[in-house]
Every structure is written in C-alpha cells, then in structure tokens.
Protein backbone atom coordinates (compact mmCIF):
# COMPACT_ATOMS: atom_id res chain seq x y z
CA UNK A 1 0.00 0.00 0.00
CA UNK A 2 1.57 3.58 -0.74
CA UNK A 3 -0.97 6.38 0.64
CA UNK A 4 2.21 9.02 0.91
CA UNK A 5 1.07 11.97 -1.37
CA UNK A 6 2.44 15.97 -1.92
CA UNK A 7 0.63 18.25 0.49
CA UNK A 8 -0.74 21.01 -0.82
CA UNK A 9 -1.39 24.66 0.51
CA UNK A 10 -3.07 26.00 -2.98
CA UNK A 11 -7.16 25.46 -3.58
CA UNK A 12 -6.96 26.37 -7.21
CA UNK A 13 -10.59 24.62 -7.53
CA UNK A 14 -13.19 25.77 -4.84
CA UNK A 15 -15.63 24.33 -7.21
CA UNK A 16 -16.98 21.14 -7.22
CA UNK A 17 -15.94 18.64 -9.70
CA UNK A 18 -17.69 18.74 -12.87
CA UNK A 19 -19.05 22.84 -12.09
CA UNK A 20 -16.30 24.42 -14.65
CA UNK A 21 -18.31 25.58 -17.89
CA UNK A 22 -19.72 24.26 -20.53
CA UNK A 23 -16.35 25.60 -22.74
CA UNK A 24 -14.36 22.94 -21.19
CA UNK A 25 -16.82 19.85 -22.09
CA UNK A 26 -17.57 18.26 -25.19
CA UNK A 27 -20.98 16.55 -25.96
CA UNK A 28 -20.98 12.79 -26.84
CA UNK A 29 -22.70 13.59 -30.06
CA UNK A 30 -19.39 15.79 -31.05
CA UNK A 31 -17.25 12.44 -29.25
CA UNK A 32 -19.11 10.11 -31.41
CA UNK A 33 -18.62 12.02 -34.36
CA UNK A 34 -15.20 12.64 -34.15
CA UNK A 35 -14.04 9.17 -33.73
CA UNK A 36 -16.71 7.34 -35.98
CA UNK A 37 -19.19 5.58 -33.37
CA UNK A 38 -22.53 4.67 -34.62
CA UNK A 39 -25.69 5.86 -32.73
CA UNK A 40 -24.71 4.61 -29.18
CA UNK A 41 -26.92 2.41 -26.92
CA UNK A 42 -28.36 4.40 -23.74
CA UNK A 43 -29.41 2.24 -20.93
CA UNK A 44 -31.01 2.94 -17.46
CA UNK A 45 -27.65 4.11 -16.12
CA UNK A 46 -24.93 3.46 -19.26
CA UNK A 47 -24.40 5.35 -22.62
CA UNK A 48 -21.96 2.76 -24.70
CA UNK A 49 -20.69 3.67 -27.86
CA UNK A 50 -19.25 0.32 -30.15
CA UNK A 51 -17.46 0.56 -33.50
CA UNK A 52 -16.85 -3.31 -33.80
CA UNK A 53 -12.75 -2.11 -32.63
CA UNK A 54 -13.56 -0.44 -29.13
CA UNK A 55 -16.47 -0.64 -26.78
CA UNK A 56 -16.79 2.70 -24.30
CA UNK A 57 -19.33 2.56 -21.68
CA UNK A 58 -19.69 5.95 -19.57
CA UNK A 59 -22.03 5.33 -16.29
CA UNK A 60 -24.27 8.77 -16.22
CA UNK A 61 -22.80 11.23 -13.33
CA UNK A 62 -19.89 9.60 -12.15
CA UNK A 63 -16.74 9.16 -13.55
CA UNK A 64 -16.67 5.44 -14.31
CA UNK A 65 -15.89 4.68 -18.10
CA UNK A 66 -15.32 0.86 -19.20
CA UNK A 67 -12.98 0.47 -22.40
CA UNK A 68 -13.38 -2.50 -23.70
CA UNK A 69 -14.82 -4.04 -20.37
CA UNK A 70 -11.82 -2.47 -18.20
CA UNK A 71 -12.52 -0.37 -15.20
CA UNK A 72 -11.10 3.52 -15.85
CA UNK A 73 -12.13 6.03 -13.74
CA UNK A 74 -12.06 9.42 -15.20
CA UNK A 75 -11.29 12.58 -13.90
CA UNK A 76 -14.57 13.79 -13.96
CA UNK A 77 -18.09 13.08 -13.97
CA UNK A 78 -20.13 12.20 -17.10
CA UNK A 79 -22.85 14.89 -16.59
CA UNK A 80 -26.20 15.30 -18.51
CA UNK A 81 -28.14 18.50 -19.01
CA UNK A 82 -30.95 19.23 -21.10
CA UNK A 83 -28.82 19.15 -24.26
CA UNK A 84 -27.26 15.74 -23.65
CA UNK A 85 -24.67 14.29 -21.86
CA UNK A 86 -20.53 15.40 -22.19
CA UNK A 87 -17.18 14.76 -20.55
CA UNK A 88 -14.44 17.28 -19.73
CA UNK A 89 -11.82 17.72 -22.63
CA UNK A 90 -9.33 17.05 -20.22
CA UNK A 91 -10.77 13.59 -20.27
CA UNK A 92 -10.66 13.23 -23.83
CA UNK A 93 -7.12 14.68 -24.70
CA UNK A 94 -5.64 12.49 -21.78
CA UNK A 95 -7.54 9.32 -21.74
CA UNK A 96 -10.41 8.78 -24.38
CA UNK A 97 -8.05 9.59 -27.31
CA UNK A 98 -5.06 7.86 -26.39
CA UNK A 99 -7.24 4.75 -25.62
CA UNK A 100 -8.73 5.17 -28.95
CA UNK A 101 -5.38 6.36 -31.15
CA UNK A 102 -2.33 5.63 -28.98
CA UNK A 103 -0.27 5.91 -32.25
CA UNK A 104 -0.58 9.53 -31.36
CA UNK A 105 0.12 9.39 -27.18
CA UNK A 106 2.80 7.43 -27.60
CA UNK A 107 6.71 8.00 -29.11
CA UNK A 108 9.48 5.45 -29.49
CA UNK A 109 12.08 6.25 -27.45
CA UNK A 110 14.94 3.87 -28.90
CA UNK A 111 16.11 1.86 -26.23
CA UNK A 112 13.59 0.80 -23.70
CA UNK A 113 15.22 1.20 -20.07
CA UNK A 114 12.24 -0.20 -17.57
CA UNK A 115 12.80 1.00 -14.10
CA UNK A 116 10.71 -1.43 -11.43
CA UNK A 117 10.44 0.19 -8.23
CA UNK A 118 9.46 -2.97 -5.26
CA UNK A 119 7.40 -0.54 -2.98
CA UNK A 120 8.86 0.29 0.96
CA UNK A 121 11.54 -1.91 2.03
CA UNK A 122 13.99 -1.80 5.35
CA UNK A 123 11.86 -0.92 8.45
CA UNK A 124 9.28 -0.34 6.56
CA UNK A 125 7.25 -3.45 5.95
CA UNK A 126 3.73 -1.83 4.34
CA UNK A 127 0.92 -3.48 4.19
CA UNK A 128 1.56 -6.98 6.28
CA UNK A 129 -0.69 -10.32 6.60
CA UNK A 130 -0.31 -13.27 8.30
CA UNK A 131 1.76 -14.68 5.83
CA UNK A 132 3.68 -11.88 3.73
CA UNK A 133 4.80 -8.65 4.34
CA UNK A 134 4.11 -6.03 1.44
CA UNK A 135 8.06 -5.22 1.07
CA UNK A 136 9.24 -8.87 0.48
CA UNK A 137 5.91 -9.43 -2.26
CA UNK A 138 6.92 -6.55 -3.77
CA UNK A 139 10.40 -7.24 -4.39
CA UNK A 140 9.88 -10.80 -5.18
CA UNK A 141 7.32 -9.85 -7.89
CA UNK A 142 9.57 -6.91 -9.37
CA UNK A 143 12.40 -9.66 -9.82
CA UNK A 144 10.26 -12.12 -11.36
CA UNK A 145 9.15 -8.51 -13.69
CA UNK A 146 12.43 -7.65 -14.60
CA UNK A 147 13.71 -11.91 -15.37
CA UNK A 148 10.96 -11.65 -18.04
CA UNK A 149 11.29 -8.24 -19.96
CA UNK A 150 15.06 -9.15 -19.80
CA UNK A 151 14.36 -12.42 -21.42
CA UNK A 152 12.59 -10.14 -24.07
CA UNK A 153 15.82 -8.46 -24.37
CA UNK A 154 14.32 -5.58 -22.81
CA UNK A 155 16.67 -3.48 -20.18
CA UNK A 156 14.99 -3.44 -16.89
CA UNK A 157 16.63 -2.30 -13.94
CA UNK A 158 15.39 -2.12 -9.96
CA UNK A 159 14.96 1.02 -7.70
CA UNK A 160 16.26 -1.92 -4.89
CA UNK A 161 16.94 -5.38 -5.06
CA UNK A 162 17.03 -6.55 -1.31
CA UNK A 163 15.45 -5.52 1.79
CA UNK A 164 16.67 -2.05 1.92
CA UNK A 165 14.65 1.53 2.77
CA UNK A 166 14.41 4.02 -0.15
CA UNK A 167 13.35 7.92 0.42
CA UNK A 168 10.27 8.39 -2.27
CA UNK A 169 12.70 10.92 -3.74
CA UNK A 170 15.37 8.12 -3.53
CA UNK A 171 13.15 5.86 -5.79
CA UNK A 172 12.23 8.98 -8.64
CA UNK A 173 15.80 9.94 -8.87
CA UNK A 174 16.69 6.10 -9.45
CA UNK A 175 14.47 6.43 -11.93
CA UNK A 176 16.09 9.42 -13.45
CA UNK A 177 19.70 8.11 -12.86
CA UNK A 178 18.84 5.42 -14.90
CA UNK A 179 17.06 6.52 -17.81
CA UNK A 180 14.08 5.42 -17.25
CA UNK A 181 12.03 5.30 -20.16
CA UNK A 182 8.91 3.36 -18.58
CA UNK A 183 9.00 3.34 -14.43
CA UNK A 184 6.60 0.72 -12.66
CA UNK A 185 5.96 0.85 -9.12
CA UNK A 186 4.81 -2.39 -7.60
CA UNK A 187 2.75 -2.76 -4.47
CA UNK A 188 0.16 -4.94 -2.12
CA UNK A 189 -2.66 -3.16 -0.83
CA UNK A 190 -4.75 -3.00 2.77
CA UNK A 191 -8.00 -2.02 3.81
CA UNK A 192 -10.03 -1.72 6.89
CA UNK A 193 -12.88 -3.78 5.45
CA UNK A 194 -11.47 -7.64 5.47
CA UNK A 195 -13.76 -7.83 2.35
CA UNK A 196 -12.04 -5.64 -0.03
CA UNK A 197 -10.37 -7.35 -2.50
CA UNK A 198 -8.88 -6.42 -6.18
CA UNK A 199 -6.60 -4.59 -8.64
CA UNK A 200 -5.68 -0.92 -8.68
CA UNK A 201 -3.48 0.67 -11.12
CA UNK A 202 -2.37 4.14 -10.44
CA UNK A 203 -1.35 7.22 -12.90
CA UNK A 204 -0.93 10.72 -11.65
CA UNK A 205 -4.10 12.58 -11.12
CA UNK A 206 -4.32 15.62 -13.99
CA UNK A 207 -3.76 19.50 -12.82
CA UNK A 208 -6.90 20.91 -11.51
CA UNK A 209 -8.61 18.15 -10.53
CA UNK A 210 -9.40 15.76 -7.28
CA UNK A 211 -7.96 12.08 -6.90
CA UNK A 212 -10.16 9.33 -7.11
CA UNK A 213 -12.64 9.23 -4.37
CA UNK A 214 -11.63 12.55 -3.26
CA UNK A 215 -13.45 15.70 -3.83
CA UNK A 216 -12.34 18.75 -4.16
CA UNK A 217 -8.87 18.66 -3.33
CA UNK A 218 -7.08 19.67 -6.57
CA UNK A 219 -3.43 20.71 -7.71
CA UNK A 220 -0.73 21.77 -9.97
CA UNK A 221 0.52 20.10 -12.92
CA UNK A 222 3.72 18.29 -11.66
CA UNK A 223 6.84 16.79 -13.89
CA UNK A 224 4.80 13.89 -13.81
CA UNK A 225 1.80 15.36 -16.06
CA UNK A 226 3.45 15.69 -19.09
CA UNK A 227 3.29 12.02 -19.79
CA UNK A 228 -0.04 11.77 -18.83
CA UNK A 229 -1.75 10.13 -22.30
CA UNK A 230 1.52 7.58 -22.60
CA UNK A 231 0.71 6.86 -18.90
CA UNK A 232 -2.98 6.24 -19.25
CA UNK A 233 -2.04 4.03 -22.09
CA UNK A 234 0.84 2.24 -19.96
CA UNK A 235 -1.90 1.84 -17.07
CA UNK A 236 -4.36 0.18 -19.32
CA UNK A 237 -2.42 -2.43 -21.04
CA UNK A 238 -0.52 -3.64 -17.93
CA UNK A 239 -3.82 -3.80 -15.95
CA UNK A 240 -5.80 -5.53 -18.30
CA UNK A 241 -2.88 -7.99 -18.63
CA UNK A 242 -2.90 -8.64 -14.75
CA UNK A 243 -6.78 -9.50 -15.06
CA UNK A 244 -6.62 -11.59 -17.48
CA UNK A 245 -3.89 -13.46 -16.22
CA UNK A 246 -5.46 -13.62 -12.73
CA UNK A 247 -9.38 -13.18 -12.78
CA UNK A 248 -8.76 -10.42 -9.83
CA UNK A 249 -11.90 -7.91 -9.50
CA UNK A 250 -11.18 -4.77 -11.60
CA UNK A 251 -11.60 -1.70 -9.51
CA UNK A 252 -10.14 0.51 -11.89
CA UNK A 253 -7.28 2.55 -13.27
CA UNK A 254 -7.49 5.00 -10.85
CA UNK A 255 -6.00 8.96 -10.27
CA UNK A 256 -3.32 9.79 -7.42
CA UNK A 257 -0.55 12.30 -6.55
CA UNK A 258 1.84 9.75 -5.44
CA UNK A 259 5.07 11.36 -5.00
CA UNK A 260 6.35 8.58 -7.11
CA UNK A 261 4.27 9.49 -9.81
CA UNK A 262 3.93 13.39 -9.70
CA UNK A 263 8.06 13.19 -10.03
CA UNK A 264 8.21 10.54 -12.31
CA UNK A 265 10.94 11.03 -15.83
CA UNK A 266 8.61 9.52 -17.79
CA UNK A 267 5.09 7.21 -18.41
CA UNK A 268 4.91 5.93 -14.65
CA UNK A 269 2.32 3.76 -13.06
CA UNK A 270 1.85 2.06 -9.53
CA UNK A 271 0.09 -1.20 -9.22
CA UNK A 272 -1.51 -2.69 -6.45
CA UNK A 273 -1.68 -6.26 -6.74
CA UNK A 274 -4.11 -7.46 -3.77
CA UNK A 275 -5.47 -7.06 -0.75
CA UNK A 276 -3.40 -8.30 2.20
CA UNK A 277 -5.76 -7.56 4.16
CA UNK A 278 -8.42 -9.89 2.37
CA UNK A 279 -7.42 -13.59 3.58
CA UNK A 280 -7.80 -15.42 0.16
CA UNK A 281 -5.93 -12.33 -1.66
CA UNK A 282 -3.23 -12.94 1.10
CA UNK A 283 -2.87 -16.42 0.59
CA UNK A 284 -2.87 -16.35 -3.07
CA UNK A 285 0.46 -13.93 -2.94
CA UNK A 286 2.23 -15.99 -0.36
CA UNK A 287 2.48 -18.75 -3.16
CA UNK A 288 5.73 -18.32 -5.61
CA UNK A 289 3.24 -19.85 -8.64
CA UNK A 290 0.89 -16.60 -8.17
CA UNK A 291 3.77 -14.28 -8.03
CA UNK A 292 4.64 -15.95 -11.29
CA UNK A 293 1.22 -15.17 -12.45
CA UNK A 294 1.08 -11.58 -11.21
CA UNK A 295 4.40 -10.76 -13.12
CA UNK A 296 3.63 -12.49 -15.66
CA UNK A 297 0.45 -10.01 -16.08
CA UNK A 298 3.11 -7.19 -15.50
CA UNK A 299 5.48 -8.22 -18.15
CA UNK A 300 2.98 -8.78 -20.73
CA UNK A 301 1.27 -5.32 -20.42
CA UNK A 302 4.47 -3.86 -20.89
CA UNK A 303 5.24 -5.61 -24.09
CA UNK A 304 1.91 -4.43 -25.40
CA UNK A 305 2.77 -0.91 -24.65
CA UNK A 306 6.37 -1.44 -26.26
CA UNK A 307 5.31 -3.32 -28.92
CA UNK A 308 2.78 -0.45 -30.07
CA UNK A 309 5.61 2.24 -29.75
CA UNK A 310 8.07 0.51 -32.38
CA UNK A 311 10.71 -2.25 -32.28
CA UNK A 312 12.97 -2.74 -29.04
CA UNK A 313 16.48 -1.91 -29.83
C-alpha cells in the first residue's frame, strides 16, 4: 500500500468537480462524431458507444468509463443537461483519445530502459498479513518482472533489489539516474474492510482536478503530467494484462498524486496487486506460482505498450 502523497497549501478549484463551464466539455454527439461511433446504446444508467474495434461505456454522473470491459475512472463526472450528456476535454485529450489512437500518445524512445520500483523496504514493511509482508511481495514480484522483460531483451533495472529503505525521492531519482524510459511501481494493498479485495493501477491525477474518491482537493501540474496520455495508455495495457492473467476484480485505473508518480521522468504507473488484508488475496500472494502469475500479467502489459511504440532496440 503507498498512501504518501504531496501536500498542498493552494485550492486552485473551490468548485466542485464537474461545475467548470460548458467551454471545457464536449458533448458525446461531437465524441461520437469525431471518432466514428454509430448511434450509441443508452441504458437505465450506461451510454456505450461500439465501432466493432472499441467498446466505451460511460455510467451517467460519475466518472466510471469501461474500455473495452476495463474499469477507468475518469477525472470527472459524465454529466447530462438538457442538451445531452458530455465529458471534460481534459478527459478526452488524456484518456479517451489515447485509448482510442495511442499511435498519437505514444513516441518510441529507442532503447527501452524499464525502471521497477518494489514498494517500501527496510523498516518499513507496508501493508503486512499473516503470511507476507508487502516489502518482500513486492520485491519478489519486481524480480520475477524484470527476469521476463530481460528475457525479451528488454533493459529493466530495480529502484532496490534486497530488503533495503528508499526515500520516495530516492526511488524517482533512481528512476532518473537510470534513464528510465517506462518506471513501474509495484505494491500490495490493505484495507479496513477484510472484504475488499482487487486490482488498482495508479497514474498521476491531472492539474486541476481531485484524486479518485476525493473531492475537491485539486493541484498543480507536476513533472509527472506531461506524460499523462503515454501513462494512461501504460496503465491500461498492464492492468488488463494482470486480469486476465489472474481473474482479480477490476476496480479501476485509478488517479493519485503519489510522490512517485507526480516526479516521475517519464510514463509511470503504480500497481496494487491485492489485498493483504483480504485472507484469500493474502494467501494467493504468499504462493511463488501466483507471483509468477502476477508478473507475468506485469510483463505482458508492458510488451503491449512497447510493442505499439516501435521495435525494441
């Protein structure tokens, strides 16, 4: 679990999500035009546009949007007035379009250098169960990560490989040091509620508006932000990957200002891979064969993402 986020002292949003004006949201009619849709489908709660190629469903006023029957959770709400129904542009530049054309989010960089970051580490255990600590799942599953892209012949390199305690600056400037073109932070969540149970992928939450679940609480574009489309389009092939390869419950590619990901050099994401606070999720990630599977899921989402940026040199 990694809840450490940048403080801020600056409310450049005192309005509630989804109040800016209408100049800064564009209908689903204009959407569905630009990229081709048919007529969409509108259900008791779900508008869902299909072209035979992509399926979007947008759940009216809220922020859910399913792509192709994964969970991403936009930053803000789908909201309906007597005209129709539109999303913010911010939410189309940064995650509709590169979902839909990621030939134009993304840029081959040459050489792929993957930097795997194994979240806390030292005195700091995480999230713990009975069986496993977060620190010792997360490394384990960032080595088993970095065996396979290597034998893709693709360079990836650790923020730490043992049990060793790493400042959140410590971990971006690894990053940096190494030239990271794609940085992956891996970690095991926790939860109050024994119940919860599921995957979460992380990408830094967009200036000037609130983090998932949160309200209000807004901030400034960070280092992070500039690869926000490559990000979203990092986020969504390495989480799909991980649900297919594990049947886990999909709650969403979701919005954060983890320092990790604000300061991040370039498309950055941060994975939670399970509840260790849920006692089947726990038990599942104390076996090596469901690490295998878990980095497995990893690895493969990364390919996709290289694979669709050009040729690994």
């Amino acid at each position: 679990m990694f809840r450490t986020v940048r403080p801020y002292a600056v409310f450049l949003l005192l309005l509630p999500v989804g109040a800016m004006g209408e100049g800064n949201r564009e209908s689903l009619a204009d959407l569905s035009a630009r990229y081709g849709f048919p007529t969409p489908h509108q259900g008791r709660s779900n508008i869902t546009f299909n072209s035979g190629c992509s399926t979007l469903s947008f759940e009216m006023n809220s922020r859910k949007l399913l792509f192709n029957g994964v969970l991403i959770w936009m930053n803000d709400t789908l909201a309906g007035n007597g005209k129709g129904w539109s999303v913010d542009k911010n939410d189309v530049t940064k995650i509709i379009d590169p979902l839909l054309r990621p030939d134009r989010a993304l840029v081959s960089t040459g050489q792929t250098v993957v930097v795997i970051d194994p979240g806390h580490g030292g005195a700091d255990n995480g999230a713990a169960g009975h069986k496993v600590t977060e620190k010792k799942a997360a490394l384990d599953i960032a080595r088993r990560v970095q065996e396979r892209l290597r034998s893709l012949n693709v360079d990836a390199r650790l923020t730490r490989d043992a049990d060793m305690a790493l400042t959140l600056e410590e971990r971006s400037a690894a990053a940096r040091k190494q030239g990271a073109t794609l940085f992956l932070s891996i970690h095991m969540n926790s939860a109050e509620n024994a119940g919860a149970a599921g995957l979460e992928t992380y990408v830094v939450t967009a200036p000037g508006f609130a983090s998932t679940g949160e309200n209000g609480k807004s901030g400034p574009a960070e280092p992070g932000n500039r690869f926000d489309a490559a990000s979203l389009v990092l986020a969504y092939e390495v989480h799909r990957a991980v649900l297919a390869q594990t049947g886990s419950t999909d709650r969403g590619i979701k919005h954060a200002r983890f320092d990790v990901l604000t300061q991040a050099p370039c498309p950055a994401l941060l994975i939670e891979c399970g509840f260790l606070s849920n006692a089947y999720e726990e038990t599942m990630v104390s076996m090596k064969s469901y690490r295998d599977v878990l980095a497995e899921g990893i690895a493969t989402g990364v390919m996709a993402y290289i694979n669709s940026t050009g040729p690994v040199r």
